[in-house]
Protein backbone atom coordinates (compact mmCIF):
# COMPACT_ATOMS: atom_id res chain seq x y z
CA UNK A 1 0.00 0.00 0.00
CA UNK A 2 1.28 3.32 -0.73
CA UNK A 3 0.47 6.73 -2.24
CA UNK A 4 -2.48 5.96 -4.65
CA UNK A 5 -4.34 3.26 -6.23
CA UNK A 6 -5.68 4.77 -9.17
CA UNK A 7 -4.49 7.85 -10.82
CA UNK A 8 -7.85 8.63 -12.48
CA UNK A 9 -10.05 7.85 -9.25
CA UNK A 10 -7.69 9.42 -6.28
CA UNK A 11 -9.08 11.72 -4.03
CA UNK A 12 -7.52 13.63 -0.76
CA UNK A 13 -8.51 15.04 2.52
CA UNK A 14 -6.86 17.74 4.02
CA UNK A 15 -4.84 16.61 6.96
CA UNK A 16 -6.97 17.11 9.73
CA UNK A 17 -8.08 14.52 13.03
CA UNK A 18 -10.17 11.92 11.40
CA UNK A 19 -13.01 11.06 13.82
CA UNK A 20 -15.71 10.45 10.97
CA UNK A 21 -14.02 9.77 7.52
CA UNK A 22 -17.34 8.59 5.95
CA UNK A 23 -19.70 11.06 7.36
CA UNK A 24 -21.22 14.35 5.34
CA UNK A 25 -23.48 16.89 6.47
CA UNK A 26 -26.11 18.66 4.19
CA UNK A 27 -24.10 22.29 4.87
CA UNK A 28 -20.88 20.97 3.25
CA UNK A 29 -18.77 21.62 6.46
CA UNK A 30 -15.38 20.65 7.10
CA UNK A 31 -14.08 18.93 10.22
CA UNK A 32 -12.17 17.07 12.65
CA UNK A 33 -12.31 13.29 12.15
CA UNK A 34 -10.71 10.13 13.44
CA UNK A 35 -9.86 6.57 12.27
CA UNK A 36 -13.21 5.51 15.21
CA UNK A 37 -15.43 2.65 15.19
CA UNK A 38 -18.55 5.11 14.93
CA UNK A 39 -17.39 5.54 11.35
CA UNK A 40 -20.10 4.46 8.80
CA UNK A 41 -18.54 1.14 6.05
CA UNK A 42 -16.33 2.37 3.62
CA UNK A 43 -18.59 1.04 0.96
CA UNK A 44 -21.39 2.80 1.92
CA UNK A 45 -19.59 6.00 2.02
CA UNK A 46 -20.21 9.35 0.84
CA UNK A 47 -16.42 10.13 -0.01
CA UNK A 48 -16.69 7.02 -2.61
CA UNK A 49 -18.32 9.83 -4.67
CA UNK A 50 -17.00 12.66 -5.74
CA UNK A 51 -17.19 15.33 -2.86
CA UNK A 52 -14.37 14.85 -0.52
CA UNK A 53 -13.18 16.86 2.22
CA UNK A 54 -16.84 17.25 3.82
CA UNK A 55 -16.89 15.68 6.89
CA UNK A 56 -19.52 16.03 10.04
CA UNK A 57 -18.22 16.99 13.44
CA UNK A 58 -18.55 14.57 16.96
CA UNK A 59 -16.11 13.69 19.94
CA UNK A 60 -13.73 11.14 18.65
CA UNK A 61 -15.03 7.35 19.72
CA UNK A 62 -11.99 5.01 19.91
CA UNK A 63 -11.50 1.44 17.87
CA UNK A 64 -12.73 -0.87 20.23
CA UNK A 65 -11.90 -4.19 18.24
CA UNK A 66 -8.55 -6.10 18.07
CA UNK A 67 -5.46 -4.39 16.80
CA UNK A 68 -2.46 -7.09 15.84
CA UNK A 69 1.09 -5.63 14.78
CA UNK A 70 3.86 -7.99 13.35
CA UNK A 71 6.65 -6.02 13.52
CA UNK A 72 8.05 -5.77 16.98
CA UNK A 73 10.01 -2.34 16.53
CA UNK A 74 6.38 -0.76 15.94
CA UNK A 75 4.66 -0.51 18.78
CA UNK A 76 0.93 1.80 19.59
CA UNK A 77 -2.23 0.66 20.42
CA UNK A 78 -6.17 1.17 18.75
CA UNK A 79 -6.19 4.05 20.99
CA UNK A 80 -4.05 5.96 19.63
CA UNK A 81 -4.44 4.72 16.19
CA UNK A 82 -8.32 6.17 16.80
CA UNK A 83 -6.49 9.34 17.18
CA UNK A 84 -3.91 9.52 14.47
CA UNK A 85 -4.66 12.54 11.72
CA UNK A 86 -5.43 10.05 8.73
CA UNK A 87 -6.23 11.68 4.64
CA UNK A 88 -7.62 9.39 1.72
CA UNK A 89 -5.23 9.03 -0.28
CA UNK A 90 -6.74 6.33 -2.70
CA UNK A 91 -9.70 3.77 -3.63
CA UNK A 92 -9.62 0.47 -5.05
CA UNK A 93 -12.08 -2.78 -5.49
CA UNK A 94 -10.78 -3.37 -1.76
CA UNK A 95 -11.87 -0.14 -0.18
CA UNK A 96 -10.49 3.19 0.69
CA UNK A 97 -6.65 3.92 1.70
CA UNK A 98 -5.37 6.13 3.90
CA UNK A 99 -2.44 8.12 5.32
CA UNK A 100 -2.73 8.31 8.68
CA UNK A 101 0.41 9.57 11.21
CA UNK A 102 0.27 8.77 14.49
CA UNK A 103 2.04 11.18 17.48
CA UNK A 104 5.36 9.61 17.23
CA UNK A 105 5.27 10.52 13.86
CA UNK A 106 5.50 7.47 12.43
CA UNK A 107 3.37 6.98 8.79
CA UNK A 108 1.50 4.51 7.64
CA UNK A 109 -1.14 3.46 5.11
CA UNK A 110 -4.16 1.68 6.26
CA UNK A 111 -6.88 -0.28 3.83
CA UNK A 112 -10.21 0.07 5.31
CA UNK A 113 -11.45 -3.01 3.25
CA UNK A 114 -15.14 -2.73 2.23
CA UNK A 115 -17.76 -4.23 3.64
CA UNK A 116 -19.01 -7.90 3.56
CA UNK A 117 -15.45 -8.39 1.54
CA UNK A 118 -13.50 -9.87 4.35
CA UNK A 119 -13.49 -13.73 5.10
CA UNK A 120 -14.65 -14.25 8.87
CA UNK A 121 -11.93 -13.57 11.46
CA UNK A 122 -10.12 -17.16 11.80
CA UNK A 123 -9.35 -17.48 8.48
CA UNK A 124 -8.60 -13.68 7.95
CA UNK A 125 -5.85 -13.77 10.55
CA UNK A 126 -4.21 -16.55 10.02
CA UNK A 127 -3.56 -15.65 6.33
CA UNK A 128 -3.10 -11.99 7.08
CA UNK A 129 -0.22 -12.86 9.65
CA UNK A 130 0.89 -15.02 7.00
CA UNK A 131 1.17 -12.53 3.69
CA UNK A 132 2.99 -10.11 7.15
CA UNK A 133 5.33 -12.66 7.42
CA UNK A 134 6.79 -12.06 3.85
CA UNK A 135 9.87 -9.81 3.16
CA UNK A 136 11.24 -8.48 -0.23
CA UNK A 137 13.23 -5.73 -0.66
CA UNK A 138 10.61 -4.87 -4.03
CA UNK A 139 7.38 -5.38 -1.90
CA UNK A 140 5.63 -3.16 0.50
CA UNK A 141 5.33 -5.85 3.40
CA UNK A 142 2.14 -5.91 5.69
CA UNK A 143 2.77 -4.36 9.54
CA UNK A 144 -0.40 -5.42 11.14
CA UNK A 145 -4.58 -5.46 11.33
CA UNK A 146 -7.65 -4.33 13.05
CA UNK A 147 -10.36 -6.53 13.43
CA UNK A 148 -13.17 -4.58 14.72
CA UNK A 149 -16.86 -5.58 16.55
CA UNK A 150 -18.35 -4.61 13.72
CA UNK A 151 -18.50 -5.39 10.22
CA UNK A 152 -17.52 -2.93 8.37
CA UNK A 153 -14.17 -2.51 10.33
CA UNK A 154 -11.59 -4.40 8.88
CA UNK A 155 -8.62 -2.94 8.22
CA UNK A 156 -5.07 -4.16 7.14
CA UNK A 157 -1.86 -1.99 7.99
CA UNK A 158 1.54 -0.78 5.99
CA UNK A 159 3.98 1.83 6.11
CA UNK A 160 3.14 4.38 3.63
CA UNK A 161 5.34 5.03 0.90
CA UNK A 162 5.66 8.35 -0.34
CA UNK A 163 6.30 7.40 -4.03
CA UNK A 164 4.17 7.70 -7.44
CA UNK A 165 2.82 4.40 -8.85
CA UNK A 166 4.18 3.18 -12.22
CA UNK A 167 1.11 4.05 -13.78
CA UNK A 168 1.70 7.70 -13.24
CA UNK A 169 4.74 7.34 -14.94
CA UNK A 170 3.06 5.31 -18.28
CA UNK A 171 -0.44 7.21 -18.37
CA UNK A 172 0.89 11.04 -17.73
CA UNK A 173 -0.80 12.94 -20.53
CA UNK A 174 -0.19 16.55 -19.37
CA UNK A 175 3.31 18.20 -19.58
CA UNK A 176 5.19 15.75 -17.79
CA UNK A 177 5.70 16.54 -13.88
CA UNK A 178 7.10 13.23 -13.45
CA UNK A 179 10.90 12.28 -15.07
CA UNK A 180 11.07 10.47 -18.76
CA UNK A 181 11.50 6.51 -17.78
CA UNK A 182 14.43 5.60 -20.27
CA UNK A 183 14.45 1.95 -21.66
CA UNK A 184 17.22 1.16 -18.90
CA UNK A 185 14.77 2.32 -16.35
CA UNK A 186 12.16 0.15 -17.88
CA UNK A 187 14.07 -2.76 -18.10
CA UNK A 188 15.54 -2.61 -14.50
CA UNK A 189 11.94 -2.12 -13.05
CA UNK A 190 10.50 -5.10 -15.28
CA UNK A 191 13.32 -7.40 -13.99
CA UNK A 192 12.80 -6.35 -10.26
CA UNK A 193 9.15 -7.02 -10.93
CA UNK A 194 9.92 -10.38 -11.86
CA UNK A 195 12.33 -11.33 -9.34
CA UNK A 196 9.76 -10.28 -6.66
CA UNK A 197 7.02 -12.26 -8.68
CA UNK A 198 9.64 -15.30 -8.91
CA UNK A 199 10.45 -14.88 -4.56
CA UNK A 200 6.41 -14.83 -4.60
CA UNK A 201 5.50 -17.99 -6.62
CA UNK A 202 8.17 -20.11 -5.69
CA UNK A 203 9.78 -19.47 -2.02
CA UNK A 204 6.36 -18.13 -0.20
CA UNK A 205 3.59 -20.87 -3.09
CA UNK A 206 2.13 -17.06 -2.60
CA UNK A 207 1.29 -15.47 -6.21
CA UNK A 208 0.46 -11.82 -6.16
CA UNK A 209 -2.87 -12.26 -7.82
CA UNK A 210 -3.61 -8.48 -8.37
CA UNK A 211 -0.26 -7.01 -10.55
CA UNK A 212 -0.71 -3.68 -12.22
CA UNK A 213 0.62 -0.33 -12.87
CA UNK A 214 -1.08 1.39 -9.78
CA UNK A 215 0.27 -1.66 -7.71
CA UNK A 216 3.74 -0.87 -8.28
CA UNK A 217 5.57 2.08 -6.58
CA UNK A 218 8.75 3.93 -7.70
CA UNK A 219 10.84 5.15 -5.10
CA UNK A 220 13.39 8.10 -6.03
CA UNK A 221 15.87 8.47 -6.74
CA UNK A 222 16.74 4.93 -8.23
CA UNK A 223 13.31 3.76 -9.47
CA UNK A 224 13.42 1.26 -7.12
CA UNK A 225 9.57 -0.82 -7.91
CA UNK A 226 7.91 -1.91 -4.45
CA UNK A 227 4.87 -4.11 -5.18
CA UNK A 228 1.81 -3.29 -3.30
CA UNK A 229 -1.77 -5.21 -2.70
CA UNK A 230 -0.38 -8.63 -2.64
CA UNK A 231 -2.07 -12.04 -2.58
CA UNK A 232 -5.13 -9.48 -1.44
CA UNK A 233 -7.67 -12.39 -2.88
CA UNK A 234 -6.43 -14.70 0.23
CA UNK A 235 -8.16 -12.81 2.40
CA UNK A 236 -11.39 -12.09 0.57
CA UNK A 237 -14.79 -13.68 0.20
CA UNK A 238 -15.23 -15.44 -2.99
CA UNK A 239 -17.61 -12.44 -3.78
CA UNK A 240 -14.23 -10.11 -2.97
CA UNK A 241 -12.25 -11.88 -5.44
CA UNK A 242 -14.80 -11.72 -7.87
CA UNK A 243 -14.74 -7.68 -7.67
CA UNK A 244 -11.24 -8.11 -8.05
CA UNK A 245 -10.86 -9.94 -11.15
CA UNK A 246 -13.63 -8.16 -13.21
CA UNK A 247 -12.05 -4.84 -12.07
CA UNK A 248 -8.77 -6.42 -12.81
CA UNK A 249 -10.50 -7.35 -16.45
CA UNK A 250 -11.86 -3.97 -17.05
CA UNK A 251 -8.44 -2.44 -17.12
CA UNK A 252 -6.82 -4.81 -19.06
CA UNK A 253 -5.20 -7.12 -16.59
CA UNK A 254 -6.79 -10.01 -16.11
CA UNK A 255 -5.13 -13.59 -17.53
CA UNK A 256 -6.16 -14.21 -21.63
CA UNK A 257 -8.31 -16.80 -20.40
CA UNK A 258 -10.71 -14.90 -18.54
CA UNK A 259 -10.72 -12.28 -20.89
CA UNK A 260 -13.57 -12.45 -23.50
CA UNK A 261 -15.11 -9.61 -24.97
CA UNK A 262 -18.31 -9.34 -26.74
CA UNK A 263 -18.71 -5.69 -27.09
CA UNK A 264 -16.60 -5.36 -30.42
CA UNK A 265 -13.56 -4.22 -28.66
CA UNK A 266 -10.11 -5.73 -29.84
CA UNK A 267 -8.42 -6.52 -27.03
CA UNK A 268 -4.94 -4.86 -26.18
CA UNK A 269 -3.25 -8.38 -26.13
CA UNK A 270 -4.88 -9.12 -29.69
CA UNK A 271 -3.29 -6.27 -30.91
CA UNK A 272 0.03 -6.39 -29.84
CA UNK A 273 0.01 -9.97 -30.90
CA UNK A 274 -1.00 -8.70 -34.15
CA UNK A 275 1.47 -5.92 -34.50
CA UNK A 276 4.22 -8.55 -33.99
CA UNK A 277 2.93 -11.01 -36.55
CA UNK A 278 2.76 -8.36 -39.12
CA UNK A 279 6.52 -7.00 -38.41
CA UNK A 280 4.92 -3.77 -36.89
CA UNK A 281 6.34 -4.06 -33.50
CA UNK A 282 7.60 -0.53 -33.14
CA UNK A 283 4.01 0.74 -33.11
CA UNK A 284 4.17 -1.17 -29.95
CA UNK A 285 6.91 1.22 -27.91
CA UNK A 286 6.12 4.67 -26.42
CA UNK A 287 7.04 6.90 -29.09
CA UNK A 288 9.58 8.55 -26.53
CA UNK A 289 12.12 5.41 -26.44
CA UNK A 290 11.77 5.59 -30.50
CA UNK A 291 12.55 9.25 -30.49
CA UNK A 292 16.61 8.67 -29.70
CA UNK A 293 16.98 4.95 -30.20
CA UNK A 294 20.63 3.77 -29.02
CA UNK A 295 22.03 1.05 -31.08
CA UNK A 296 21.35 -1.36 -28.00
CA UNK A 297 17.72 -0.22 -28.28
CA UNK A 298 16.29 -2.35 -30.84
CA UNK A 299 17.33 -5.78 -29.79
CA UNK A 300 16.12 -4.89 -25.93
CA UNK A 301 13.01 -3.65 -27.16
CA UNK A 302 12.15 -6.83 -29.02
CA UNK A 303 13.22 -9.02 -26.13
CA UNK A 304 11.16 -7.68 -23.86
CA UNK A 305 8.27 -7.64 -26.33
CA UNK A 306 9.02 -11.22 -26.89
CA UNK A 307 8.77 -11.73 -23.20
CA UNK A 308 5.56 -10.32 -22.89
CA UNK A 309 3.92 -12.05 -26.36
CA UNK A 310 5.04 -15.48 -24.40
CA UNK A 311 2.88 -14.27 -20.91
CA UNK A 312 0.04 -14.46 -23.04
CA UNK A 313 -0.08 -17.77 -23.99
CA UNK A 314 -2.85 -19.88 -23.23
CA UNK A 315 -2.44 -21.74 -19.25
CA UNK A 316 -0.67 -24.79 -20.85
CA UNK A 317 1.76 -22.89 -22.72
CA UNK A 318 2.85 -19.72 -20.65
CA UNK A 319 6.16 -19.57 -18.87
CA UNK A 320 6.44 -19.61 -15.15
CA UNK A 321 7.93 -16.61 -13.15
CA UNK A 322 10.85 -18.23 -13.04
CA UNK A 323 11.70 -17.97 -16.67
CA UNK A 324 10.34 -14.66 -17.13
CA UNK A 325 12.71 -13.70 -14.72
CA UNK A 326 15.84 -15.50 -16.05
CA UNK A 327 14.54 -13.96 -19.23
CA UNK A 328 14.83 -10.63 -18.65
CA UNK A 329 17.69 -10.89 -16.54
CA UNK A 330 19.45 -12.16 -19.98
CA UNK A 331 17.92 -9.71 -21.90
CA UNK A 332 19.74 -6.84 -19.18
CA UNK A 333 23.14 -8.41 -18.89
């Protein structure tokens, strides 16, 4: 979990106390609020729309359910995370994220998961503490949870990242705010990717079952990627996953086999697939690496595409993470 989700459905809060983070009064007033167990679901809630930053005023209420930390250097308690100034910072299929800093100062991002999405609280923690237990230096590792009395409060605890997703970085339309990723950059983050993906599937029998753009995080100054939203589906209701797949589907993510469209539109794996069959690869690449192609550039740009056209092969057929990584690793030594 880090700094958004979405970069066309983010929204923010100004940092104030965060008693009520899903209440809105009729006069559009702003005001004190608190990460409480008053708070109304995230599902349900007005700032899923598009008004945020109006927020009604009451005396804080403190989480009154179960707070579990893994990490034994971090140490507060629901008190005072009740208390800790908290902004939204993002919205997925999951639920809403936010930044919340407690009086220490220490940051964090928490997933209030939507309602009715959470499996019941046996089988939640024991595969929560088990996706906490996993360390990679490319993945944003789980810190804790709250499971609260009530339904609606469910929430699963990182450290927040201050860092733009990758899809920032692809998507930007407007005069770029963000720095040109070069090929190099590209290829480095695609073969950290894959090495976390590899540690994933074959170390932790864990896969990440929810890989995109907004998932992945680029620390500066080295574009460093740190994966976020991990093996998410393991803690879900089958109903959970199935919101996560679709919405997976919808932007373009979702394996070839689930993928059928009957609306007319041709699919962005048909078309790359086609592209490459018809010796049109370059249309392909971002029109910035074909700008000021090095001599190198060609043959890594084909390698990688070559990469890819094999992670679309039907079930039977597609490599495992294994040899995508050793793949790309080749293709950057």
């Amino acid at each position: 979990m880090g700094s958004a989700y979405d970069p066309g459905n983010t929204s923010s809060v100004p940092r104030k106390s965060i008693e009520h983070l899903k209440s809105i009064t009729k006069d559009g007033g702003l005001t004190s609020t608190y990460l409480s167990s008053s708070n109304a679901s995230p599902s349900n809630s007005p700032l899923s729309s598009e008004i945020p930053g109006v927020l009604r005023v009451k005396s804080p209420d403190k989480l009154a359910g179960n707070l579990h930390l893994f990490d034994g250097s971090l140490a507060f308690t629901a008190e005072e995370l009740s208390c800790a100034p908290a902004e939204v910072v993002g919205r997925s299929c999951h639920g809403a994220l936010y930044k919340a800093t407690l009086d220490s100062g220490y940051v964090m991002a928490i997933k209030w998961l939507k309602e009715g999405i959470a499996k019941g609280k046996k089988d939640f923690a024991r595969e929560v503490k088990k996706l906490g237990s996993i360390r990679h230096p490319n993945l944003v590792s789980l810190q804790g949870y709250y499971w609260g009395p009530r339904d609606h409060e469910k929430m699963i605890i990182s450290k927040y990242v201050d860092a733009p997703c990758l899809a920032f970085y692809l998507q930007e339309s407007e005069p770029r705010k963000l720095q040109s990723l070069s090929l190099d950059d590209r290829l480095r983050i695609a073969v950290n990717v894959a090495r976390c993906l590899n540690y994933l599937h074959n170390e932790r029998a864990i896969p990440h079952g929810n890989l995109k753009s907004t998932n992945i995080l680029l620390e500066h100054p080295n574009m460093n990627p740190l994966l976020t939203d991990y093996s998410l589906h393991r803690i879900l209701t089958s109903a959970g996953t199935a919101e996560q797949v679709l919405n997976a589907g919808a932007l373009g993510y979702r394996p070839p086999e689930f993928a059928s469209s009957n609306s007319g539109v041709v699919d962005l794996t048909d078309w790359v697939r086609l592209l490459s069959e018809e010796n049109r690869s370059s249309e392909c690449f971002h029109k910035l690496l074909m700008a000021t192609p090095t001599a190198e550039a060609p043959r890594v740009l084909n390698e990688m595409l070559q990469v890819a056209l094999r992670c679309i092969l039907t079930a039977s057929e597609r490599p495992d993470m294994k040899t995508v990584f050793e793949d790309l690793s080749t293709i950057a030594s």
